[in-house]
N, C-alpha and C. Protein backbone atom coordinates (compact mmCIF):
# COMPACT_ATOMS: atom_id res chain seq x y z
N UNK A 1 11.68 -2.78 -5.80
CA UNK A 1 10.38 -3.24 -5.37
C UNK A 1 10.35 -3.17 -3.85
N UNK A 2 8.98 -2.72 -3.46
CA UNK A 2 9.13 -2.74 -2.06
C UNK A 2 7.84 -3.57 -1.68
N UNK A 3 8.10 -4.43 -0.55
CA UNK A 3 6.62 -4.84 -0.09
C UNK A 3 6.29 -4.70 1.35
N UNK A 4 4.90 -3.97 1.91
CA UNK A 4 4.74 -3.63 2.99
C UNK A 4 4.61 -4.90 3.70
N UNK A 5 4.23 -4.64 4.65
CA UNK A 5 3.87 -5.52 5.33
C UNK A 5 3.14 -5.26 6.91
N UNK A 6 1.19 -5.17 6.89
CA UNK A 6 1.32 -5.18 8.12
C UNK A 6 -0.22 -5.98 8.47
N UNK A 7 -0.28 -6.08 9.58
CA UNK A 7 -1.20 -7.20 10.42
C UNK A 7 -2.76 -6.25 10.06
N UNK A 8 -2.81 -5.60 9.91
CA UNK A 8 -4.17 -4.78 10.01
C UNK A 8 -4.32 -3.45 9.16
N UNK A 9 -5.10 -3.09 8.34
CA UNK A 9 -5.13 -1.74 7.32
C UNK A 9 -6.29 -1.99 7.10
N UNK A 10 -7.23 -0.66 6.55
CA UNK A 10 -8.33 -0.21 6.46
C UNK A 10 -8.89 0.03 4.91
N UNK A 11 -10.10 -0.21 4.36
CA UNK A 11 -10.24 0.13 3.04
C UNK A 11 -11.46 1.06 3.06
N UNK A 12 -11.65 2.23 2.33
CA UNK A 12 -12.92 3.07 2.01
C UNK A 12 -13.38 3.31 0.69
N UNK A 13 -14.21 3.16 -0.15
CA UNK A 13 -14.70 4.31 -1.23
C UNK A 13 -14.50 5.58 -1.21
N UNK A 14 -14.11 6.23 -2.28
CA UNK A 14 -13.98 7.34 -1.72
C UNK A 14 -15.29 8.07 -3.09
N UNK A 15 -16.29 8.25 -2.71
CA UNK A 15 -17.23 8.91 -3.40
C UNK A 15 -16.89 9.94 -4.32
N UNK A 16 -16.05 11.10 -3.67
CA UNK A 16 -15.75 11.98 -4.49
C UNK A 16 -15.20 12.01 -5.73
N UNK A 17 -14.65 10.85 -5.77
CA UNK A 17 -13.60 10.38 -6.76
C UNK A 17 -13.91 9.26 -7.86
N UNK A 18 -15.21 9.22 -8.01
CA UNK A 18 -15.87 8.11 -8.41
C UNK A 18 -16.02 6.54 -8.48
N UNK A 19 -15.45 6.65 -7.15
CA UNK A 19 -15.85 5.02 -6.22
C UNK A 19 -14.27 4.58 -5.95
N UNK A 20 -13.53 5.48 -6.12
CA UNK A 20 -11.75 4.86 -6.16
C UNK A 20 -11.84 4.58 -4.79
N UNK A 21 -10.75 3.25 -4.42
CA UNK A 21 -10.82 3.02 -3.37
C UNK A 21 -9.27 3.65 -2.74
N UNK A 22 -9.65 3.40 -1.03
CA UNK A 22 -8.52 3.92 -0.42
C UNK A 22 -8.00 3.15 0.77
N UNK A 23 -6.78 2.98 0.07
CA UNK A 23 -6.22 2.16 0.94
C UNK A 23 -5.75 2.46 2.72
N UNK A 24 -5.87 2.23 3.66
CA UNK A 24 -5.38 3.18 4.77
C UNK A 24 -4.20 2.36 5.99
N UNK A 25 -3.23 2.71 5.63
CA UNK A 25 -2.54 1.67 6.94
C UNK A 25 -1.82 2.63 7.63
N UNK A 26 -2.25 2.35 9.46
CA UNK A 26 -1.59 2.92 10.21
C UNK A 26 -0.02 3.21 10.49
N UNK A 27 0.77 4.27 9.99
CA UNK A 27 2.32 4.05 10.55
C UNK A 27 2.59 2.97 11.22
N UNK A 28 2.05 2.78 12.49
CA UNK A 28 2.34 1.86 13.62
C UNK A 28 2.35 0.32 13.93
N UNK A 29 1.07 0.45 12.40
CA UNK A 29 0.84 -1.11 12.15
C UNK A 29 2.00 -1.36 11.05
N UNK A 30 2.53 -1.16 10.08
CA UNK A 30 3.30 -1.53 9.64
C UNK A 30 4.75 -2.38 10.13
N UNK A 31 4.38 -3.66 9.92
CA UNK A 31 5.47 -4.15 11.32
C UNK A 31 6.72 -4.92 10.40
N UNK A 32 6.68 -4.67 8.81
CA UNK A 32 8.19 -4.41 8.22
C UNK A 32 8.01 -4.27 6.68
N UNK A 33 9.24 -3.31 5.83
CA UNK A 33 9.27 -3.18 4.76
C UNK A 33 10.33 -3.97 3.97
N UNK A 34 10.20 -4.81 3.13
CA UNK A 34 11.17 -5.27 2.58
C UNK A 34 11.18 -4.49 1.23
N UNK A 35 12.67 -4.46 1.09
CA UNK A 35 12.98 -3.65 0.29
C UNK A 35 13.79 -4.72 -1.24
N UNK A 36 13.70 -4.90 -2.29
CA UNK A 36 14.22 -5.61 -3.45
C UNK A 36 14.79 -4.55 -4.74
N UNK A 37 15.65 -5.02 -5.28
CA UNK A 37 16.62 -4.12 -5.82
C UNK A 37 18.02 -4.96 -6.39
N UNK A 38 17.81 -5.01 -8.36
CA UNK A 38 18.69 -5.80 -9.08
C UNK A 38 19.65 -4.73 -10.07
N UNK A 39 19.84 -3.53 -9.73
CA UNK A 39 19.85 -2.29 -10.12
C UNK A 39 21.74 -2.65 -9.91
N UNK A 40 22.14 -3.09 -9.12
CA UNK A 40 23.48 -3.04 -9.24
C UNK A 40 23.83 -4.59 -8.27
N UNK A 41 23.26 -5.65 -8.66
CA UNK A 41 23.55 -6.90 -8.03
C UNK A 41 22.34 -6.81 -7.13
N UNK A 42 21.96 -7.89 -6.93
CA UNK A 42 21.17 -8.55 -5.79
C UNK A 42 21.03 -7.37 -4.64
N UNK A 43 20.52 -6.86 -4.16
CA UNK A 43 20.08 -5.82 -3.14
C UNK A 43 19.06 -6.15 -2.47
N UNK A 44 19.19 -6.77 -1.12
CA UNK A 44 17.45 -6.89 -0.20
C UNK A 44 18.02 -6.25 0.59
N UNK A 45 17.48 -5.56 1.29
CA UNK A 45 17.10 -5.24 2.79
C UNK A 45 15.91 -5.06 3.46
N UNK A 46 15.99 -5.19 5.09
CA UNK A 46 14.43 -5.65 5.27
C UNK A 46 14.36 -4.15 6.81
N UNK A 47 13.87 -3.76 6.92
CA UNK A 47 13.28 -2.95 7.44
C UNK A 47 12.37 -2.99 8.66
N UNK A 48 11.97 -3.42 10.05
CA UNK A 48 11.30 -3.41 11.10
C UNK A 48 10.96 -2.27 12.09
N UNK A 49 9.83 -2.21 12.58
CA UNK A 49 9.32 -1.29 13.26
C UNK A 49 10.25 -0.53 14.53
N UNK A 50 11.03 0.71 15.11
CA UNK A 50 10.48 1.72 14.64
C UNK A 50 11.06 2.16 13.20
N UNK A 51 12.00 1.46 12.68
CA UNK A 51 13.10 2.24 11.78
C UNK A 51 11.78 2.25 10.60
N UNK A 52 10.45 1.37 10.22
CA UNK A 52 10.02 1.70 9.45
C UNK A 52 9.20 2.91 9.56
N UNK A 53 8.96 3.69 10.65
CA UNK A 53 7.98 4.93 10.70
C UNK A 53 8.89 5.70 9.99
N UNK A 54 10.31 6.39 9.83
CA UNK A 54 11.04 7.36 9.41
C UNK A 54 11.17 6.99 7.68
N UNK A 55 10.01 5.88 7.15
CA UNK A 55 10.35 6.00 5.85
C UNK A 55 9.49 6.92 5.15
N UNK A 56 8.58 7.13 5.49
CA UNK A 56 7.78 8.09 4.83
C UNK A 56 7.83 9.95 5.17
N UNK A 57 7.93 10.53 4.45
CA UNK A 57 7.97 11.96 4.84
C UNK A 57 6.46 12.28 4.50
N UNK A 58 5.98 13.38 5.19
CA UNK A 58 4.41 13.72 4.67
C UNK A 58 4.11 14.18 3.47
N UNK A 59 3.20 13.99 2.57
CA UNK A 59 3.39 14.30 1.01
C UNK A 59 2.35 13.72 0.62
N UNK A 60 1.84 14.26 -0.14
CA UNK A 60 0.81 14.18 -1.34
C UNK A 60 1.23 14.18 -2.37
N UNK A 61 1.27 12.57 -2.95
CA UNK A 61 2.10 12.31 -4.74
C UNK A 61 0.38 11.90 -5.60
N UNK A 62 0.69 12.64 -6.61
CA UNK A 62 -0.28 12.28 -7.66
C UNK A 62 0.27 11.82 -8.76
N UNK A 63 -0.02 10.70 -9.43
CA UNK A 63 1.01 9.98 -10.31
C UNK A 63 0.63 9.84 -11.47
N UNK A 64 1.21 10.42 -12.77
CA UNK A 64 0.52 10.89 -14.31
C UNK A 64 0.76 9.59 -14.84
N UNK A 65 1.19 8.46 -14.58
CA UNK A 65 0.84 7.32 -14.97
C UNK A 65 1.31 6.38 -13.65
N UNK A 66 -0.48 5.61 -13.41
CA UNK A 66 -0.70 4.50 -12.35
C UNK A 66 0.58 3.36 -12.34
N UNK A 67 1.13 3.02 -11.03
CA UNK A 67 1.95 2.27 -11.01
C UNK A 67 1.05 1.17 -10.63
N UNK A 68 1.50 -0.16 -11.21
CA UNK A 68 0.90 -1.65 -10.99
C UNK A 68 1.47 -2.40 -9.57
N UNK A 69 0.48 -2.61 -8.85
CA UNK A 69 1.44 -3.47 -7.56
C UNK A 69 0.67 -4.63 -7.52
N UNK A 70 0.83 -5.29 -6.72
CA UNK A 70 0.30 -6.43 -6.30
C UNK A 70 -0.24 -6.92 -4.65
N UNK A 71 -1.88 -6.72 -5.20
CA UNK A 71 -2.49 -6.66 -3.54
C UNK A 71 -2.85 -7.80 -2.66
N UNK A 72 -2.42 -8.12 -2.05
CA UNK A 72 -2.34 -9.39 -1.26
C UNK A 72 -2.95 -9.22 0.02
N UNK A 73 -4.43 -10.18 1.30
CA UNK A 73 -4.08 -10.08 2.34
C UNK A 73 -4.54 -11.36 2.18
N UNK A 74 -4.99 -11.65 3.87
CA UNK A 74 -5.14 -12.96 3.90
C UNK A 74 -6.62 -13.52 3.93
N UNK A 75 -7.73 -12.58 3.80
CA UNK A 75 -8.79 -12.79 3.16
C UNK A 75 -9.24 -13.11 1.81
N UNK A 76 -8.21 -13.09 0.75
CA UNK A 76 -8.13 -12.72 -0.35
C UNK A 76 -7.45 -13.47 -1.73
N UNK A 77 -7.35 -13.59 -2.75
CA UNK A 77 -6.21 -13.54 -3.64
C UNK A 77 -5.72 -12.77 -3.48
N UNK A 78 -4.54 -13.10 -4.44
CA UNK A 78 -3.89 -12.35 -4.66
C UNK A 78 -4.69 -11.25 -6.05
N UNK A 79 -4.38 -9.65 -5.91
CA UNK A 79 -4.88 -8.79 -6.88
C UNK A 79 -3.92 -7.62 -7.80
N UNK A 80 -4.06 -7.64 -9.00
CA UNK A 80 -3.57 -6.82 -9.54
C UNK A 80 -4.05 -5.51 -9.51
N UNK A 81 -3.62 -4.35 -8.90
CA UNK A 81 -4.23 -3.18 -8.68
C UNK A 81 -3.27 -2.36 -9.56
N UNK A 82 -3.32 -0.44 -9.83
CA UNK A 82 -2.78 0.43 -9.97
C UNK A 82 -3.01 1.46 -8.75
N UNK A 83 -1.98 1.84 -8.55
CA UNK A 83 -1.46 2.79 -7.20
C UNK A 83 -1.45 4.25 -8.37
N UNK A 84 -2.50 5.07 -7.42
CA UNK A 84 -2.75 6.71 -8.37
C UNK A 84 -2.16 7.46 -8.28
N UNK A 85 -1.95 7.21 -6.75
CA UNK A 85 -1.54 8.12 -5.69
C UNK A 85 -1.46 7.94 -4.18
N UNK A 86 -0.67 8.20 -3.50
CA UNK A 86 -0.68 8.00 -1.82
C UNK A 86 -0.06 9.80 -0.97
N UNK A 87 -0.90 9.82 -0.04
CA UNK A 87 -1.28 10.28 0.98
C UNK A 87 -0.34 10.35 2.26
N UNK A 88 0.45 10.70 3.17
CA UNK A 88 1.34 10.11 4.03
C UNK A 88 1.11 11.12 4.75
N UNK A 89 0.78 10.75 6.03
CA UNK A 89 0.25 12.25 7.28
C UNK A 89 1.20 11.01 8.42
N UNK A 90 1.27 12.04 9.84
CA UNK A 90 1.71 11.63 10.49
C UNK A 90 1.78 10.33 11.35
N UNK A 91 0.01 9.89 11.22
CA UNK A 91 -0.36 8.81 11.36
C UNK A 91 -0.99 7.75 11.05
N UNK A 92 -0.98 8.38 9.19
CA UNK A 92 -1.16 6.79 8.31
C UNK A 92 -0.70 7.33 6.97
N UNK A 93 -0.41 5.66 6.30
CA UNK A 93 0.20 5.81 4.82
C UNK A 93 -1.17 5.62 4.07
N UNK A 94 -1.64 5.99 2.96
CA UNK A 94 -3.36 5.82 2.34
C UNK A 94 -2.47 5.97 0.67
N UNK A 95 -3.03 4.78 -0.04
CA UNK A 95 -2.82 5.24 -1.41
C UNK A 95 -4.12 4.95 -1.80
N UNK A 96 -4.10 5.49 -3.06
CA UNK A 96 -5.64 5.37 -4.10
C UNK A 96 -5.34 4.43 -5.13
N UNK A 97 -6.33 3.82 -5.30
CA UNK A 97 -5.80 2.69 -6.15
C UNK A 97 -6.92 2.08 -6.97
N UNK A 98 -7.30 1.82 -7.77
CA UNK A 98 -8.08 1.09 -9.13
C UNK A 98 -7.80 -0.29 -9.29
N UNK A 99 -8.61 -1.17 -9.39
CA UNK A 99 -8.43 -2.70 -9.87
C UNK A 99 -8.29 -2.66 -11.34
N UNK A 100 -7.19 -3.60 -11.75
CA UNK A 100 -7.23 -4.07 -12.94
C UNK A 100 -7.85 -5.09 -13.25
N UNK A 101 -8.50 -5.77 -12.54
CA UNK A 101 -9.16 -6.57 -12.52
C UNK A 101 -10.78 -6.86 -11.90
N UNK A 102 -11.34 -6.97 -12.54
CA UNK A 102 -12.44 -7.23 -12.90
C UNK A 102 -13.36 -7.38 -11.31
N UNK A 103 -12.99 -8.71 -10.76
CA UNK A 103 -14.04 -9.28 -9.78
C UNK A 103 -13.35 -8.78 -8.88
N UNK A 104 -12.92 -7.40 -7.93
CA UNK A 104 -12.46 -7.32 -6.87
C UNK A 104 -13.08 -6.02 -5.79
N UNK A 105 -12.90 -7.53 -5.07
CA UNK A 105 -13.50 -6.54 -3.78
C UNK A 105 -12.68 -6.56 -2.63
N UNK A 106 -13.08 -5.43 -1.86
CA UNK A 106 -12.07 -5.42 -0.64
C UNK A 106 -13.09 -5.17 0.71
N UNK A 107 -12.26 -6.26 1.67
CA UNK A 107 -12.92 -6.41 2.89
C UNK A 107 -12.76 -4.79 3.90
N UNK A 108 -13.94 -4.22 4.66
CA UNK A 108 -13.52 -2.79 5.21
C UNK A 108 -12.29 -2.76 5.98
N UNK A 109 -12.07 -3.71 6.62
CA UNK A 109 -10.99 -4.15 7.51
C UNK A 109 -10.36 -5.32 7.04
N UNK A 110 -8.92 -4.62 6.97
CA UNK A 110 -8.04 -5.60 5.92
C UNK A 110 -6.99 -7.03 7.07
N UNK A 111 -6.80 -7.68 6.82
CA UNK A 111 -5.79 -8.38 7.63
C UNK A 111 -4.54 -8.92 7.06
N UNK A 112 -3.58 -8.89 7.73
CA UNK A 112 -2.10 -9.70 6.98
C UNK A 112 -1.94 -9.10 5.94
N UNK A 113 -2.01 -8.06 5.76
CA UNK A 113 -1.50 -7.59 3.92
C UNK A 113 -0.65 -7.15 3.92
């Protein structure tokens, strides 16, 4: 399990796609990744800015079955989403993502998530 973590990220519709939303966080804002892992004993490690820019390579993943995460900022509940797919360019991470849930909305400008 990994959980991002940063002070500021962006949300859009994306029309083309029939209203899927898109998640957008700057490389730069990302200010740490914790990393969780019971795969061979207890495993955390935590990750801080710059060492977190070198985690992503650029890539376009499309995913034949949605992974479930859990969307959190500080405007917000907490939300159960599915991750479709993410996006990774040089200067932001963007996944696509669907609510599993019902009443959710997302602020254009995200905070603490």
């Amino acid at each position: 399990m990994c959980v991002l973590n940063s002070p500021k990220a962006y949300s859009r519709v994306l029309a083309r796609d029939g209203g899927q939303l898109q998640l957008q966080i700057p490389r730069e804002e990302i200010s740490s990744v914790q990393m969780y892992s019971d795969r061979s004993g207890e495993v955390f490690n935590e990750l801080h800015q710059p060492a977190v820019r070198t985690l992503w390579k650029s890539v376009n993943l499309e995913l034949k079955h949605p992974a479930k995460a859990t969307f959190l900022t500080s405007q917000s509940a907490s939300q159960i989403i599915e991750i479709l797919g993410h996006e990774v360019t040089p200067s932001w991470i963007q996944y696509r993502i669907n609510s599993v849930e019902t009443a959710f909305t997302v602020p254009r400008i995200l905070k603490k998530m």
